[in-house]
PDB file of N, CA and C in Angstrom:
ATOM      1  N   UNK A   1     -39.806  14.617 -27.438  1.00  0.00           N
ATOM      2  CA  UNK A   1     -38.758  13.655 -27.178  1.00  0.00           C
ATOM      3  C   UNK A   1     -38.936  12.503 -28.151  1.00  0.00           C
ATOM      4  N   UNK A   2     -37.969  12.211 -28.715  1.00  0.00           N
ATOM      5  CA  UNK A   2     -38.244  11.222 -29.816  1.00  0.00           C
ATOM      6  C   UNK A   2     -38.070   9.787 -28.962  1.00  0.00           C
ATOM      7  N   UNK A   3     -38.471   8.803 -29.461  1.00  0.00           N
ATOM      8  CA  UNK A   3     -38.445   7.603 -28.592  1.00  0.00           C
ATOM      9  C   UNK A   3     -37.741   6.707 -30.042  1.00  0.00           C
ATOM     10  N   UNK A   4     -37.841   5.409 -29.348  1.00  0.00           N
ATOM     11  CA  UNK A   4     -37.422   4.350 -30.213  1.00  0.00           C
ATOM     12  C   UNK A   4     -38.357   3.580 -30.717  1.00  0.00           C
ATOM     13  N   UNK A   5     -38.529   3.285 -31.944  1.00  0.00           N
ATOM     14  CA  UNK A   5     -38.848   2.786 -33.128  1.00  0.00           C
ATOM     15  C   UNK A   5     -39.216   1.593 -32.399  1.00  0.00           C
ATOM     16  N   UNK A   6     -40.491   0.777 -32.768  1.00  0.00           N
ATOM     17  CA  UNK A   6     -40.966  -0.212 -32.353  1.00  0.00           C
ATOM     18  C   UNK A   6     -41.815  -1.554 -33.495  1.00  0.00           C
ATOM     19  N   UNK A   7     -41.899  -0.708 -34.080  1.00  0.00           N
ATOM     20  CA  UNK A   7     -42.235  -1.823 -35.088  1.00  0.00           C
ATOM     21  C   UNK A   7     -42.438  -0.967 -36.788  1.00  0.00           C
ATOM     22  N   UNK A   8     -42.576  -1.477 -37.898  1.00  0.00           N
ATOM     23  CA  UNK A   8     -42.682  -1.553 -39.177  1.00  0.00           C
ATOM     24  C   UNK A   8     -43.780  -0.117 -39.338  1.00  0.00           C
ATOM     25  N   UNK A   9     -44.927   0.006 -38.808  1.00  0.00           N
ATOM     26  CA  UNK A   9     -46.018   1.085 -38.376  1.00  0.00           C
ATOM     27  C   UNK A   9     -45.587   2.406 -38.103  1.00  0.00           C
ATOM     28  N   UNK A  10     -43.972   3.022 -37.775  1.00  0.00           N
ATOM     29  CA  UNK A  10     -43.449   3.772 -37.239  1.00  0.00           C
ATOM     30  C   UNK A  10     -43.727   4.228 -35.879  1.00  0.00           C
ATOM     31  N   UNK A  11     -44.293   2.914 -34.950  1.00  0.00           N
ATOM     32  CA  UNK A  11     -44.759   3.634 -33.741  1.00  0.00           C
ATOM     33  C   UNK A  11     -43.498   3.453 -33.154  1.00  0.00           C
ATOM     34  N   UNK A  12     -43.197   5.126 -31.835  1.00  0.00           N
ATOM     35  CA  UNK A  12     -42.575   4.684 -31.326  1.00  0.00           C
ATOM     36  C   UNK A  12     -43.038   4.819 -29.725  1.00  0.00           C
ATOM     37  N   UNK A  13     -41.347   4.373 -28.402  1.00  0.00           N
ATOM     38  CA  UNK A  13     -41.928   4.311 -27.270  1.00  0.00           C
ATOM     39  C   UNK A  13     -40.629   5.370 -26.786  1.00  0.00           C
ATOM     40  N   UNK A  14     -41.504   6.311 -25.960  1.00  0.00           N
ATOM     41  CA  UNK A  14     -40.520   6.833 -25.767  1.00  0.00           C
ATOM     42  C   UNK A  14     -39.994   7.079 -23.763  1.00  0.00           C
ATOM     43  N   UNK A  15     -40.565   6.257 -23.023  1.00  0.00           N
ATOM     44  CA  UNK A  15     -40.448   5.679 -21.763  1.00  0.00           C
ATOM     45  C   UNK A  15     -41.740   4.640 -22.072  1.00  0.00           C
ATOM     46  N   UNK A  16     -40.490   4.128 -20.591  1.00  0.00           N
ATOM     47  CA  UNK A  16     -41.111   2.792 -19.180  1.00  0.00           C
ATOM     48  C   UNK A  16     -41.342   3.175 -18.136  1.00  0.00           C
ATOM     49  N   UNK A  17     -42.232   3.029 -17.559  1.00  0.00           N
ATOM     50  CA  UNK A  17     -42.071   2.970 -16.082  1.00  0.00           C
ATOM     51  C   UNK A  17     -42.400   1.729 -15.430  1.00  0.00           C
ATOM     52  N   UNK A  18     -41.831   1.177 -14.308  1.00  0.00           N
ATOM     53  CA  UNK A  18     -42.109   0.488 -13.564  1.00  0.00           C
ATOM     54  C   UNK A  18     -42.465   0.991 -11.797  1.00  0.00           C
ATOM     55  N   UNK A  19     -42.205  -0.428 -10.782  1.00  0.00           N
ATOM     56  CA  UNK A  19     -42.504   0.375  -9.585  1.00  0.00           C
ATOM     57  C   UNK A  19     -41.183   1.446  -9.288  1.00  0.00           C
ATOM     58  N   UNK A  20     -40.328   1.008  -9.295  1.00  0.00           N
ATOM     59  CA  UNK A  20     -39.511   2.314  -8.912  1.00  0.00           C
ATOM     60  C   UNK A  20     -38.658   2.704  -9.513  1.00  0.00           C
ATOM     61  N   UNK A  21     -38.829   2.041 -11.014  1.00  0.00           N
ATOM     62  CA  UNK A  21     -37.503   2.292 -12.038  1.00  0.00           C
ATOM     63  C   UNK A  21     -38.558   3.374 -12.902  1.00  0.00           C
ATOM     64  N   UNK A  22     -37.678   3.891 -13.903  1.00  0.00           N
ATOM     65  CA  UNK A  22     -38.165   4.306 -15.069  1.00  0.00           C
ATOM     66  C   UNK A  22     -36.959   4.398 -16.387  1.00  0.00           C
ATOM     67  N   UNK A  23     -37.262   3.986 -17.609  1.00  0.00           N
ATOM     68  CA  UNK A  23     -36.786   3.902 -18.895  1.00  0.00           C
ATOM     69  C   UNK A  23     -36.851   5.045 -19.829  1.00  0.00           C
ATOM     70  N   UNK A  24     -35.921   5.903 -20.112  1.00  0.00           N
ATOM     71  CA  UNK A  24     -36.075   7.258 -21.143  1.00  0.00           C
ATOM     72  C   UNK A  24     -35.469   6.590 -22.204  1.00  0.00           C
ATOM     73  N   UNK A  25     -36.074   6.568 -23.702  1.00  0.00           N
ATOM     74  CA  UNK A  25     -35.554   6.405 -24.677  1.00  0.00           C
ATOM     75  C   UNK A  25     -35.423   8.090 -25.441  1.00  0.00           C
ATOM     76  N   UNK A  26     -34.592   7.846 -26.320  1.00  0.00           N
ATOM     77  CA  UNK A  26     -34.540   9.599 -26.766  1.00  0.00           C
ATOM     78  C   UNK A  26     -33.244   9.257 -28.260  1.00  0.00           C
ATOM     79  N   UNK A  27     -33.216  10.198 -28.656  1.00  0.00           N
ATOM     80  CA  UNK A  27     -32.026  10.028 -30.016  1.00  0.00           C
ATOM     81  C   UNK A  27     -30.856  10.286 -29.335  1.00  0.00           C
ATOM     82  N   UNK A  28     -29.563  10.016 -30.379  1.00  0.00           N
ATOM     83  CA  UNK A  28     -28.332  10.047 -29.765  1.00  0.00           C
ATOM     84  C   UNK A  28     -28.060  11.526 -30.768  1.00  0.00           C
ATOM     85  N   UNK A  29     -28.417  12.551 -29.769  1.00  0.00           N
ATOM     86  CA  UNK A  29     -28.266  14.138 -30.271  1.00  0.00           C
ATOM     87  C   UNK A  29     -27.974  15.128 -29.149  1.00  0.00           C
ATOM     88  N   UNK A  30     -27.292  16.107 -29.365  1.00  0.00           N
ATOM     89  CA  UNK A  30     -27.503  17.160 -28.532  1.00  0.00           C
ATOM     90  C   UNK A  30     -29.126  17.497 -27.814  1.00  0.00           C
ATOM     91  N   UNK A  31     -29.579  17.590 -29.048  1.00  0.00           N
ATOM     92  CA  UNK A  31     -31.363  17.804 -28.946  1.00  0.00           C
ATOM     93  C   UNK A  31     -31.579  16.328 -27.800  1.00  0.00           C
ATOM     94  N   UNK A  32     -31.393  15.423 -28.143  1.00  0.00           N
ATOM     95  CA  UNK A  32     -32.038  14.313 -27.325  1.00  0.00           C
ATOM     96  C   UNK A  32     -31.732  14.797 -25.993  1.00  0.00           C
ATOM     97  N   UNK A  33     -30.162  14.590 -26.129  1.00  0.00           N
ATOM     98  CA  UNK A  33     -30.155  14.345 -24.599  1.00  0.00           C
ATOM     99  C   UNK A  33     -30.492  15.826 -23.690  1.00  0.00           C
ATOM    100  N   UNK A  34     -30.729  17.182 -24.592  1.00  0.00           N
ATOM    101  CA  UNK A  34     -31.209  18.032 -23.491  1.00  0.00           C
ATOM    102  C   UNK A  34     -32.743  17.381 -23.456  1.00  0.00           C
ATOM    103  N   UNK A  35     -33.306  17.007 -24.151  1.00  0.00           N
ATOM    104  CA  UNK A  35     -34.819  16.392 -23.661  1.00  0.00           C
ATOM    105  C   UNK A  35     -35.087  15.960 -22.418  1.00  0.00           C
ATOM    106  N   UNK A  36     -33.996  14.712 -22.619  1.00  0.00           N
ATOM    107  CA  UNK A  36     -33.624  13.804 -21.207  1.00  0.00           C
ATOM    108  C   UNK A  36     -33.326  14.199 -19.951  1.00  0.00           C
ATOM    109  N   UNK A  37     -32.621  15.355 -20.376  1.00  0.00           N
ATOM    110  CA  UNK A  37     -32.477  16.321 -18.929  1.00  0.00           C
ATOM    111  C   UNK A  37     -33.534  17.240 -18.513  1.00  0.00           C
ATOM    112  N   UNK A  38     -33.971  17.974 -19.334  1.00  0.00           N
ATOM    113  CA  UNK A  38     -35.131  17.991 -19.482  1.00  0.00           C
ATOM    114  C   UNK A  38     -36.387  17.775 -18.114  1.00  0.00           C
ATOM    115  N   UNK A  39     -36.624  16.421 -19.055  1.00  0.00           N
ATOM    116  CA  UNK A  39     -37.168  15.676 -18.461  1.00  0.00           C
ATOM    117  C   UNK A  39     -37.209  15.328 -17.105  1.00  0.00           C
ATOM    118  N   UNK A  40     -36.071  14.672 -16.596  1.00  0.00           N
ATOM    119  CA  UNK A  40     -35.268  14.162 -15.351  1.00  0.00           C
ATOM    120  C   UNK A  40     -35.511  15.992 -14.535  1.00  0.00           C
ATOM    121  N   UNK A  41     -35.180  16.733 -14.786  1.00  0.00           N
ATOM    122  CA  UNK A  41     -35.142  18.007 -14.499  1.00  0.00           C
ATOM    123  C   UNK A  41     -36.808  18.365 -13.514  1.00  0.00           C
ATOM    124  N   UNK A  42     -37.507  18.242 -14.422  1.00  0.00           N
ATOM    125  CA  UNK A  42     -39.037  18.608 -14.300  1.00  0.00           C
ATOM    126  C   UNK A  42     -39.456  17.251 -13.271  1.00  0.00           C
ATOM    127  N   UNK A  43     -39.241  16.406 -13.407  1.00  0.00           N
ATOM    128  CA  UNK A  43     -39.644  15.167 -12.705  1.00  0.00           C
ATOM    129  C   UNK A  43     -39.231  15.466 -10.974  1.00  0.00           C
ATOM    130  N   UNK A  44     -37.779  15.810 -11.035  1.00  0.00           N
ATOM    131  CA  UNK A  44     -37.314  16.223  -9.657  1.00  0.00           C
ATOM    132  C   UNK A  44     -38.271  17.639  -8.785  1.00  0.00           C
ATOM    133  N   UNK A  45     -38.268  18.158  -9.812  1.00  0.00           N
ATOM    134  CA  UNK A  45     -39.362  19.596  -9.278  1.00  0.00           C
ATOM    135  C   UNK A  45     -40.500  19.268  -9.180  1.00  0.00           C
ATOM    136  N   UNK A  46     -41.153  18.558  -9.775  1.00  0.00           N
ATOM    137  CA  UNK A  46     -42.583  18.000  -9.568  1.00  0.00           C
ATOM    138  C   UNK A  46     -42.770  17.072  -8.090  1.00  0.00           C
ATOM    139  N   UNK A  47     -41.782  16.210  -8.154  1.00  0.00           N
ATOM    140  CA  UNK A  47     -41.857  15.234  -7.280  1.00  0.00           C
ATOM    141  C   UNK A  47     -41.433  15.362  -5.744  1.00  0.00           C
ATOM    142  N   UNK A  48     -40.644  16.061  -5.907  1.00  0.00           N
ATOM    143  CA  UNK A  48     -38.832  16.162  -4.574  1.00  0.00           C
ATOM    144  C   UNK A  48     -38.290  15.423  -4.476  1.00  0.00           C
ATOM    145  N   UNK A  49     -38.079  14.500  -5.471  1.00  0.00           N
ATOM    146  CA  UNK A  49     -37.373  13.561  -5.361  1.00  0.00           C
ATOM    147  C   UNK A  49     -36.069  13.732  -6.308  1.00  0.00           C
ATOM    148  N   UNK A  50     -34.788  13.477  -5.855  1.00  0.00           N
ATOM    149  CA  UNK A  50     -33.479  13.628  -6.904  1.00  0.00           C
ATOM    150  C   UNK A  50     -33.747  11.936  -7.194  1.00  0.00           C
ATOM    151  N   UNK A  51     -32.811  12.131  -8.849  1.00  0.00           N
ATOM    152  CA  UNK A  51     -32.422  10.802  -9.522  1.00  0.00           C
ATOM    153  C   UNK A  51     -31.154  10.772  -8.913  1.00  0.00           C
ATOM    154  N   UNK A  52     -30.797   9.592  -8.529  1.00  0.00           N
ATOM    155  CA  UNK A  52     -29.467   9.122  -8.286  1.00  0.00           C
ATOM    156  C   UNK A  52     -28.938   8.410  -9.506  1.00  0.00           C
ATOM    157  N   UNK A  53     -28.052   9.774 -10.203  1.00  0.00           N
ATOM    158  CA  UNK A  53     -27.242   9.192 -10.918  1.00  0.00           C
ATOM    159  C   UNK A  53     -26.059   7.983 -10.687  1.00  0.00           C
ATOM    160  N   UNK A  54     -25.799   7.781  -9.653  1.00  0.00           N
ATOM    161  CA  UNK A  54     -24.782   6.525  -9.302  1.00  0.00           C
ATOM    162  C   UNK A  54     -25.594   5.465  -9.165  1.00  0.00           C
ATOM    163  N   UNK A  55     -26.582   5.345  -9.671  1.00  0.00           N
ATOM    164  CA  UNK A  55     -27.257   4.291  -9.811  1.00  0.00           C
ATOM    165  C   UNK A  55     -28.070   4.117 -11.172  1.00  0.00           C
ATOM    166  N   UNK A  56     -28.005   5.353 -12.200  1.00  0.00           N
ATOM    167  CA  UNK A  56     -28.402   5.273 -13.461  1.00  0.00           C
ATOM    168  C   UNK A  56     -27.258   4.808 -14.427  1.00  0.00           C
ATOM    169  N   UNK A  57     -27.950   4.567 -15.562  1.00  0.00           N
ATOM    170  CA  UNK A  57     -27.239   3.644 -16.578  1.00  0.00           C
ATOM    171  C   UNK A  57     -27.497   4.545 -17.806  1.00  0.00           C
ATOM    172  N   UNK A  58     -26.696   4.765 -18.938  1.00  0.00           N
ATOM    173  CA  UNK A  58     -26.780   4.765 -20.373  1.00  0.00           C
ATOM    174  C   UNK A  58     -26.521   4.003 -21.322  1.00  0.00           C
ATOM    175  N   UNK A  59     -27.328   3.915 -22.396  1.00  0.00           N
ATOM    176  CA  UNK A  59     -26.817   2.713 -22.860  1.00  0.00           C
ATOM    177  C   UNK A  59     -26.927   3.542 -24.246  1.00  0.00           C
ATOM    178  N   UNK A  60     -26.158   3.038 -25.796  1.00  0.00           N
ATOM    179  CA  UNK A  60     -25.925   3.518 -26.861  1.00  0.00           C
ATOM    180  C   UNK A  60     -26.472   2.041 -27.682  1.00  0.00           C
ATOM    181  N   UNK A  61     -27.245   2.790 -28.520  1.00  0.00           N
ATOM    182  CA  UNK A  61     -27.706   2.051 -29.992  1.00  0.00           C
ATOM    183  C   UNK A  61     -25.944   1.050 -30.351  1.00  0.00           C
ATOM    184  N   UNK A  62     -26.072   0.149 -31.146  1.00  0.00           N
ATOM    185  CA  UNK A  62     -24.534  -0.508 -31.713  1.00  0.00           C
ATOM    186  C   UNK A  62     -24.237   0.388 -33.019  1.00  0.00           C
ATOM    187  N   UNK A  63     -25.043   1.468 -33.583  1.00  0.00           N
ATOM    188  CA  UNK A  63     -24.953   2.161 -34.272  1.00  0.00           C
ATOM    189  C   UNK A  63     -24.526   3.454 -34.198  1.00  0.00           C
ATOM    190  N   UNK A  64     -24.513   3.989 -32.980  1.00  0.00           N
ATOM    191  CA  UNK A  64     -23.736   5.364 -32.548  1.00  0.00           C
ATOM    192  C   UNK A  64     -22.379   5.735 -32.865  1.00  0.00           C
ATOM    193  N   UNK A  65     -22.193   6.564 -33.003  1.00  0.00           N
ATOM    194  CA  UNK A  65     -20.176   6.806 -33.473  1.00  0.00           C
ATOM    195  C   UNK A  65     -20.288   7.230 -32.064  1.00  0.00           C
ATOM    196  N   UNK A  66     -18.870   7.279 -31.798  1.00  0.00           N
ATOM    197  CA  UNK A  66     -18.473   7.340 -31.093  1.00  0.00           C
ATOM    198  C   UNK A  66     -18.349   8.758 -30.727  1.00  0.00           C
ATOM    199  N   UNK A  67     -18.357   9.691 -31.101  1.00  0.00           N
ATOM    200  CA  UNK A  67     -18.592  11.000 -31.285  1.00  0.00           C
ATOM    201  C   UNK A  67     -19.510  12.063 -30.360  1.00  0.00           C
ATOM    202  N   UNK A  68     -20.790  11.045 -30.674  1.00  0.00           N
ATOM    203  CA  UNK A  68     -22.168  11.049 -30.641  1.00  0.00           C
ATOM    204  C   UNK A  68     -22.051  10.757 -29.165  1.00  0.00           C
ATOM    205  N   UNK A  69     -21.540   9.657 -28.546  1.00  0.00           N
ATOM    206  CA  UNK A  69     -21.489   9.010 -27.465  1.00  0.00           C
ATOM    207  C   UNK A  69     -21.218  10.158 -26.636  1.00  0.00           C
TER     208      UNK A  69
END
């Protein structure tokens, strides 16, 4: 999963977690976002817990076409 670029070093981050949130960073790609699902996917089977999407957010780089989106 590719994450986002964090400083000059090329490190990047590619989640957050907090207490009950968590942050997926990923590219704006086909490839990314099956990562993301992915991800979210394996997390629910591991855990038993569903993500409530009516309460998740996406957000786009100011650089994305619209396409991409």
């Amino acid at each position: 999963m590719k994450g986002a670029p964090i400083s000059r070093a090329r490190f990047s981050i590619n989640h957050l977690f907090f207490a009950d949130d968590s942050i997926l960073f990923g590219d704006a790609s086909r490839e990314g976002a099956e990562a993301v699902r992915d991800v979210i996917k394996e997390y629910e089977l591991i855990s038993g817990q569903r993500v409530n999407f009516d309460k998740s957010l996406i957000y786009f780089g100011a650089n994305v076409n619209h396409e991409a989106k």
